[in-house]
C-alpha atoms as a PDB file:
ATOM      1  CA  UNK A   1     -79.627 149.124 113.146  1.00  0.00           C
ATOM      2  CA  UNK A   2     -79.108 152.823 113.349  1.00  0.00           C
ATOM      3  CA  UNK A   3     -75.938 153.478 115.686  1.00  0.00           C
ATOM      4  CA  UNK A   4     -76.862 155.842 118.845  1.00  0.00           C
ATOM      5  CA  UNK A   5     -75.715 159.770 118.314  1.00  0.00           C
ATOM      6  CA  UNK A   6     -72.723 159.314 120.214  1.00  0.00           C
ATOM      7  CA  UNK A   7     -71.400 155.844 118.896  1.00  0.00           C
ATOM      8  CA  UNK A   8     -72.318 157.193 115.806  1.00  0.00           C
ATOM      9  CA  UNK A   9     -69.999 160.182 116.065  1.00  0.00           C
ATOM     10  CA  UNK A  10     -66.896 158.183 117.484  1.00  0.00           C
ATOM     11  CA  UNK A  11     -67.544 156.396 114.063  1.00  0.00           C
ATOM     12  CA  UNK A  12     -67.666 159.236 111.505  1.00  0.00           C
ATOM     13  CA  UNK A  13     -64.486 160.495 113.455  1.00  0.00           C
ATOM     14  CA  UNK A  14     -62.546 157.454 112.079  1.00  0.00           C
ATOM     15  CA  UNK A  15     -63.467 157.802 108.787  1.00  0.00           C
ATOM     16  CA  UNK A  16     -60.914 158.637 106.076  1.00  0.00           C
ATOM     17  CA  UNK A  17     -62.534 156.829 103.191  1.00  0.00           C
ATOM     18  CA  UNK A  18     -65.759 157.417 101.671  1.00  0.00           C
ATOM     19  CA  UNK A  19     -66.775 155.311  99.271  1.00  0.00           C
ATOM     20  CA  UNK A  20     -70.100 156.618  97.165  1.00  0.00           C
ATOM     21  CA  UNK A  21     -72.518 154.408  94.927  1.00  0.00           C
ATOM     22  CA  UNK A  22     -73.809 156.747  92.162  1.00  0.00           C
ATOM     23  CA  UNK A  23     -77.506 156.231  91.317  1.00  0.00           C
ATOM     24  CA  UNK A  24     -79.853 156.886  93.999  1.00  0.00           C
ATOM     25  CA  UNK A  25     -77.006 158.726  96.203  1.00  0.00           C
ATOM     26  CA  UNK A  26     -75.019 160.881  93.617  1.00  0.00           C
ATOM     27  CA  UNK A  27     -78.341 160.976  91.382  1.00  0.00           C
ATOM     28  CA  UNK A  28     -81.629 160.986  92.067  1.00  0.00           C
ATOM     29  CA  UNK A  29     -81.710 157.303  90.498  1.00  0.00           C
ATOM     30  CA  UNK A  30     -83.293 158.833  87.018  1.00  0.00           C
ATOM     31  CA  UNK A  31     -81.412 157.618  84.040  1.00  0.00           C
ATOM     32  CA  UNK A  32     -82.086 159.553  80.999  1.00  0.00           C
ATOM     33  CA  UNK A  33     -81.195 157.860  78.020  1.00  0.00           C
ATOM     34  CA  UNK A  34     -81.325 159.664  74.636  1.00  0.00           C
ATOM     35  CA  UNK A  35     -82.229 157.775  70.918  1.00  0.00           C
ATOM     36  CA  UNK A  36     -78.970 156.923  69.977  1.00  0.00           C
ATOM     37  CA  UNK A  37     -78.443 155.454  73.630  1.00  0.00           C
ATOM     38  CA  UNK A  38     -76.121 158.036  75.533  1.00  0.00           C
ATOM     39  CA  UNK A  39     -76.759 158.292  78.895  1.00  0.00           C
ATOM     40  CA  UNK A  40     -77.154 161.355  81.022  1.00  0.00           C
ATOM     41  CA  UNK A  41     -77.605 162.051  84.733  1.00  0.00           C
ATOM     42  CA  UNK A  42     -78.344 165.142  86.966  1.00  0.00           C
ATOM     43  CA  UNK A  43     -75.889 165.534  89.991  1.00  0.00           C
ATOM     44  CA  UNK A  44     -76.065 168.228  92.554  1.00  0.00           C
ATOM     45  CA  UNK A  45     -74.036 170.703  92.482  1.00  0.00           C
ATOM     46  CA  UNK A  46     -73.923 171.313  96.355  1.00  0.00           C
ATOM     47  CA  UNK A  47     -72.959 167.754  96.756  1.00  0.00           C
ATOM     48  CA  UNK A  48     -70.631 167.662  94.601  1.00  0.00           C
ATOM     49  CA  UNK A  49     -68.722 170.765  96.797  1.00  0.00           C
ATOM     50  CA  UNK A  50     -69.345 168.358 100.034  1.00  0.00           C
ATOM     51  CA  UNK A  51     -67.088 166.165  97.580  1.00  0.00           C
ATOM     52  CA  UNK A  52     -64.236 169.071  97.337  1.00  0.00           C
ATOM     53  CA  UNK A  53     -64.642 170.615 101.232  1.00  0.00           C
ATOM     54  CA  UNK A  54     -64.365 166.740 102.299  1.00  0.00           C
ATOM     55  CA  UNK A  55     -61.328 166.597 100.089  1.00  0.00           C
ATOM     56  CA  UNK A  56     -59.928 169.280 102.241  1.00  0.00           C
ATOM     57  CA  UNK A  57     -60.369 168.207 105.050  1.00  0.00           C
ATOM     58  CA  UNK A  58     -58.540 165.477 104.570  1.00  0.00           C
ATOM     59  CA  UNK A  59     -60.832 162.654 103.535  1.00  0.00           C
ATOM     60  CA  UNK A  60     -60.312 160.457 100.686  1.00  0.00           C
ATOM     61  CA  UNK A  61     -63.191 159.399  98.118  1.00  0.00           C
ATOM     62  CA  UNK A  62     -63.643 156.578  96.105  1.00  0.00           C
ATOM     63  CA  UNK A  63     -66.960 155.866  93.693  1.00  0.00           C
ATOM     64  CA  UNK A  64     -68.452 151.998  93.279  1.00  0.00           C
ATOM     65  CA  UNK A  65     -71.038 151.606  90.916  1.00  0.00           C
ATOM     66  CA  UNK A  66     -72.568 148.644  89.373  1.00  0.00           C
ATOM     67  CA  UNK A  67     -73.048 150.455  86.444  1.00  0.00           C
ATOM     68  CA  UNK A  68     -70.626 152.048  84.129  1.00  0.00           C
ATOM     69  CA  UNK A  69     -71.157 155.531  82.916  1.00  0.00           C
ATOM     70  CA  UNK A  70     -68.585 158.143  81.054  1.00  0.00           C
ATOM     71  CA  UNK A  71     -71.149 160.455  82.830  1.00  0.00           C
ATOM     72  CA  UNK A  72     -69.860 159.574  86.201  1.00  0.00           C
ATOM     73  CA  UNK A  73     -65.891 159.484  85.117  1.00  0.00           C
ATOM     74  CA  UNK A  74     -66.144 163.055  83.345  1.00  0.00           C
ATOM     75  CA  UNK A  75     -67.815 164.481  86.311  1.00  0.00           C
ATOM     76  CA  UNK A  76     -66.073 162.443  89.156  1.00  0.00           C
ATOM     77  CA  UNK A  77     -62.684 163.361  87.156  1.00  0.00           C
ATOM     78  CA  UNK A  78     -64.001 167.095  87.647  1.00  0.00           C
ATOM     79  CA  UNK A  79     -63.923 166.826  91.112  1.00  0.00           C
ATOM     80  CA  UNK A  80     -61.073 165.090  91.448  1.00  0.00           C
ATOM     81  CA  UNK A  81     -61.839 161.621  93.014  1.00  0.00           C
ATOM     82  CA  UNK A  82     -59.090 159.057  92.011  1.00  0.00           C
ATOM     83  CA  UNK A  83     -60.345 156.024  92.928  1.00  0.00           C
ATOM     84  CA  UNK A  84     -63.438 154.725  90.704  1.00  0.00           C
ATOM     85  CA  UNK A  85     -64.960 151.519  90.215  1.00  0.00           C
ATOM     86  CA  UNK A  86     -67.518 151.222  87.362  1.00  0.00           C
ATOM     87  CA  UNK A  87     -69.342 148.055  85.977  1.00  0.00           C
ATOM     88  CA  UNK A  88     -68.674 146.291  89.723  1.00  0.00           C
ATOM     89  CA  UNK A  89     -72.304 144.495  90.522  1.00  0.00           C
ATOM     90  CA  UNK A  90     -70.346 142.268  93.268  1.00  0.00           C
ATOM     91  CA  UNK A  91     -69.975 145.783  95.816  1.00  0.00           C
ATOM     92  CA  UNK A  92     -68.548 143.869  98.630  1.00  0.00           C
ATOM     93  CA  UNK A  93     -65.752 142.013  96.810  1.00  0.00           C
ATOM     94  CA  UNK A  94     -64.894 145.879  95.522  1.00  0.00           C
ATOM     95  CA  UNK A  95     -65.224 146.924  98.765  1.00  0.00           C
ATOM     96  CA  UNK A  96     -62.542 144.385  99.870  1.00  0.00           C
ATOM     97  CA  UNK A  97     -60.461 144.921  96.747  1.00  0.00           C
ATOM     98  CA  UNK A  98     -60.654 149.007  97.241  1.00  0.00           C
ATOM     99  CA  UNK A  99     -59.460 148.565 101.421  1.00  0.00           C
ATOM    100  CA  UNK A 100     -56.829 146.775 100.053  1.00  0.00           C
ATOM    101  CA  UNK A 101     -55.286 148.696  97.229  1.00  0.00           C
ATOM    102  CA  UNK A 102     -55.474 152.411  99.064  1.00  0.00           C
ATOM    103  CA  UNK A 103     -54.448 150.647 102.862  1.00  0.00           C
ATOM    104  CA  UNK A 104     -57.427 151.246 104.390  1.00  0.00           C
ATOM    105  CA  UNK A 105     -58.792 149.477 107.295  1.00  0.00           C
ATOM    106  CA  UNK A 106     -62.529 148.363 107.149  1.00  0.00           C
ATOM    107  CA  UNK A 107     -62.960 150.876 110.197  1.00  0.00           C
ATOM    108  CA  UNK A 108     -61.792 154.028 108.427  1.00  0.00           C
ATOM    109  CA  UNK A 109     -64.058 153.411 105.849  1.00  0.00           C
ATOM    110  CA  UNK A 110     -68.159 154.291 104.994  1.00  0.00           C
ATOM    111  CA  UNK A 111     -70.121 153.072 102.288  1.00  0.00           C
ATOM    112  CA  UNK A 112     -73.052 155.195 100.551  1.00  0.00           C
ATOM    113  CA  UNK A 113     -76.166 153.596  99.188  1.00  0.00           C
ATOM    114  CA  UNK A 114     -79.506 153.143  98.504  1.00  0.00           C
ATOM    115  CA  UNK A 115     -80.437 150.033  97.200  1.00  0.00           C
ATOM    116  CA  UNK A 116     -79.923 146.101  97.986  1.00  0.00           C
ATOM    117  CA  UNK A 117     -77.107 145.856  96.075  1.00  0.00           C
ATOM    118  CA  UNK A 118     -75.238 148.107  98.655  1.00  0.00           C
ATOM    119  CA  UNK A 119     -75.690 145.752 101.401  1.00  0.00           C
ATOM    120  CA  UNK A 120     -72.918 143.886 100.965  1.00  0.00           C
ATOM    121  CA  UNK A 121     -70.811 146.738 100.783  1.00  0.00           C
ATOM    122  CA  UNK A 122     -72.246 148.477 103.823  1.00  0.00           C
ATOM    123  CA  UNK A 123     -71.389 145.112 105.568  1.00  0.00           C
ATOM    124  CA  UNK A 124     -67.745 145.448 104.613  1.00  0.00           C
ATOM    125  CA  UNK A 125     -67.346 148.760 106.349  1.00  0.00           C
ATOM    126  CA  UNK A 126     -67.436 150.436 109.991  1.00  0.00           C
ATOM    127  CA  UNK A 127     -70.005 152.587 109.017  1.00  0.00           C
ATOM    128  CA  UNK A 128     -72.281 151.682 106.650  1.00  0.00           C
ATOM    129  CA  UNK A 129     -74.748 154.715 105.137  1.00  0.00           C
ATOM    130  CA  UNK A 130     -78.646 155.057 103.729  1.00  0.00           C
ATOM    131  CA  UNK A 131     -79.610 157.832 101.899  1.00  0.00           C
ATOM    132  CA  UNK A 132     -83.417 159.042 103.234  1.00  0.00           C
ATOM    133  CA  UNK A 133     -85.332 157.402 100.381  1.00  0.00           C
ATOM    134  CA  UNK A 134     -82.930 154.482 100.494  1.00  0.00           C
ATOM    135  CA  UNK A 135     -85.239 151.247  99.846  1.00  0.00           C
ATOM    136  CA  UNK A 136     -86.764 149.680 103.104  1.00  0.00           C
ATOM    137  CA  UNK A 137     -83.909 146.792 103.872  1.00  0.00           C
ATOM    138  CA  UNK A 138     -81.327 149.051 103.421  1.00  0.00           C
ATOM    139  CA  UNK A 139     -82.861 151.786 105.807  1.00  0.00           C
ATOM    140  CA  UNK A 140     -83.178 149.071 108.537  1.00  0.00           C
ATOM    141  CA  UNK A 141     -79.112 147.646 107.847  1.00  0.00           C
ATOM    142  CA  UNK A 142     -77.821 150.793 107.849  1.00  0.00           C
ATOM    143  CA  UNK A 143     -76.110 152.770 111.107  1.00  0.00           C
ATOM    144  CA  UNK A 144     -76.831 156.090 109.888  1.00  0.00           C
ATOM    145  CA  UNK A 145     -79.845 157.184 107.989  1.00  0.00           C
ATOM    146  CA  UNK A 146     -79.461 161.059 106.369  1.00  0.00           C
ATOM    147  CA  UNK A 147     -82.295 163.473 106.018  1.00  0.00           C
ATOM    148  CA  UNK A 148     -81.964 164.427 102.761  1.00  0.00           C
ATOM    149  CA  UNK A 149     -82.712 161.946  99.715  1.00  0.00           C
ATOM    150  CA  UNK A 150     -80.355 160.747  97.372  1.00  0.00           C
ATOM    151  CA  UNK A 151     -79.093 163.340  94.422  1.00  0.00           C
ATOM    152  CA  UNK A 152     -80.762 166.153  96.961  1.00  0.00           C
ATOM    153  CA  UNK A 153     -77.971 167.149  99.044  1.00  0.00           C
ATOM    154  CA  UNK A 154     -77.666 163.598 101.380  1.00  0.00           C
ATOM    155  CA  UNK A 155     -73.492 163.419 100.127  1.00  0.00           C
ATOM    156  CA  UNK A 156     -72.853 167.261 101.164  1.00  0.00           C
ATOM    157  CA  UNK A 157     -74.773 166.247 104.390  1.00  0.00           C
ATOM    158  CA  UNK A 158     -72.743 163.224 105.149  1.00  0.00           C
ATOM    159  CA  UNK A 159     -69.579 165.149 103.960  1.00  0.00           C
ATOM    160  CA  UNK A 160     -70.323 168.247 106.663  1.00  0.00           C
ATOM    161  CA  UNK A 161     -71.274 165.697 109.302  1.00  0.00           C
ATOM    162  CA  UNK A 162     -68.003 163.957 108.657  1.00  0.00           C
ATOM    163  CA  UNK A 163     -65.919 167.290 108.959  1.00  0.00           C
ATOM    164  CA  UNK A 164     -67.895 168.143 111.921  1.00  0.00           C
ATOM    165  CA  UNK A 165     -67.074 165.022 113.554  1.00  0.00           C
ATOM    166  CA  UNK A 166     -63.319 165.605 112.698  1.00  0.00           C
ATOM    167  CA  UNK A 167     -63.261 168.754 113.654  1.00  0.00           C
ATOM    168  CA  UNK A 168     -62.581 170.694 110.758  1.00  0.00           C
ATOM    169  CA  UNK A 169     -65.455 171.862 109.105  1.00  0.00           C
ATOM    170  CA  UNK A 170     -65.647 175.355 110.929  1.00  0.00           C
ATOM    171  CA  UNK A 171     -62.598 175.889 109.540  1.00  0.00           C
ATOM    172  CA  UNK A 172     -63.714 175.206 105.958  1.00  0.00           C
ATOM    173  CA  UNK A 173     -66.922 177.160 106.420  1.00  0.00           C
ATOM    174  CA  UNK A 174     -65.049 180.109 107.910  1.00  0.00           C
ATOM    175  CA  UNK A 175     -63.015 180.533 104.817  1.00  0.00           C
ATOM    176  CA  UNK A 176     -66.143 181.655 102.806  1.00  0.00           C
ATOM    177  CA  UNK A 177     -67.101 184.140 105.416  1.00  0.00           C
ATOM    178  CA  UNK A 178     -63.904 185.618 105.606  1.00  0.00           C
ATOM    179  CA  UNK A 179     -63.281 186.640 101.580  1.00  0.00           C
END
């Protein structure tokens, strides 16, 4: 249920939370596990400055994973999101639970994600978001699809087309241009 461009833009413009799953959106959805059972993952680096120019524009972030991961609290720590939920396999009941602690308002909030597990999530939400290689139910729930895949640039996408949609990312991108 994809939203048409210009509903879809009066949305984004109301957003002040994003709220990211990691695996399959942050990551690729590889989990590399070594003999001794530590876990690595490979983020991107270009998403992860979406993360920091979204941050200055003036949008909060928040990660929900069913998973839990020192991985994903060393590098979300890094870039300085403050609200992360780890181990949380119910996502809509987080969902509700995040709204209510950081006083947003199901309509200034999107939800990230990839995989059926997200749907509830993306239900609780004004804008709920599929990565491109999302799996086939969540592609047909979600009201914006991105064009990149998931841990290949789709979160510095949806960051830019947030900014965009506010306004403000000109003014982000013409910082670089001007040092």
């Amino acid at each position: 249920m994809p939203l048409p461009p210009e509903t879809l833009k009066e949305h984004q413009r109301r957003i002040r939370l994003l709220i990211l799953d990691v695996d399959g959106v942050l990551t690729d959805g590889s989990l590399f596990l070594g003999d001794a059972g530590e876990e690595y993952k490979a983020f991107n680096s270009r998403d992860g400055h979406g993360i920091r120019m979204a941050q200055q524009g003036g949008l909060e972030l928040a990660i929900l994973t069913g998973r839990s991961s020192e991985v994903v609290l060393h590098r979300m720590r890094d870039l300085g999101v403050e609200h992360i939920l780890q181990g949380r396999r119910e996502k809509g009941d987080a969902v509700t639970e995040l709204l209510a602690q950081s006083g947003y308002q199901p309509e200034h909030a999107a939800f990230v994600g990839d995989d059926v597990v997200d749907l509830p999530a993306m239900r609780r939400v004004s804008l709920g978001i599929a990565v491109a290689d999302a799996h086939p139910l969540v592609l047909e729930n979600a009201h914006w699809v991105t064009a990149a895949p998931g841990g290949r640039g789709a979160v510095r996408e949806i960051c830019e087309q947030l900014l965009a949609a506010r306004g403000s990312l000109e003014k982000i991108l013409d910082a670089y241009l001007r040092h």
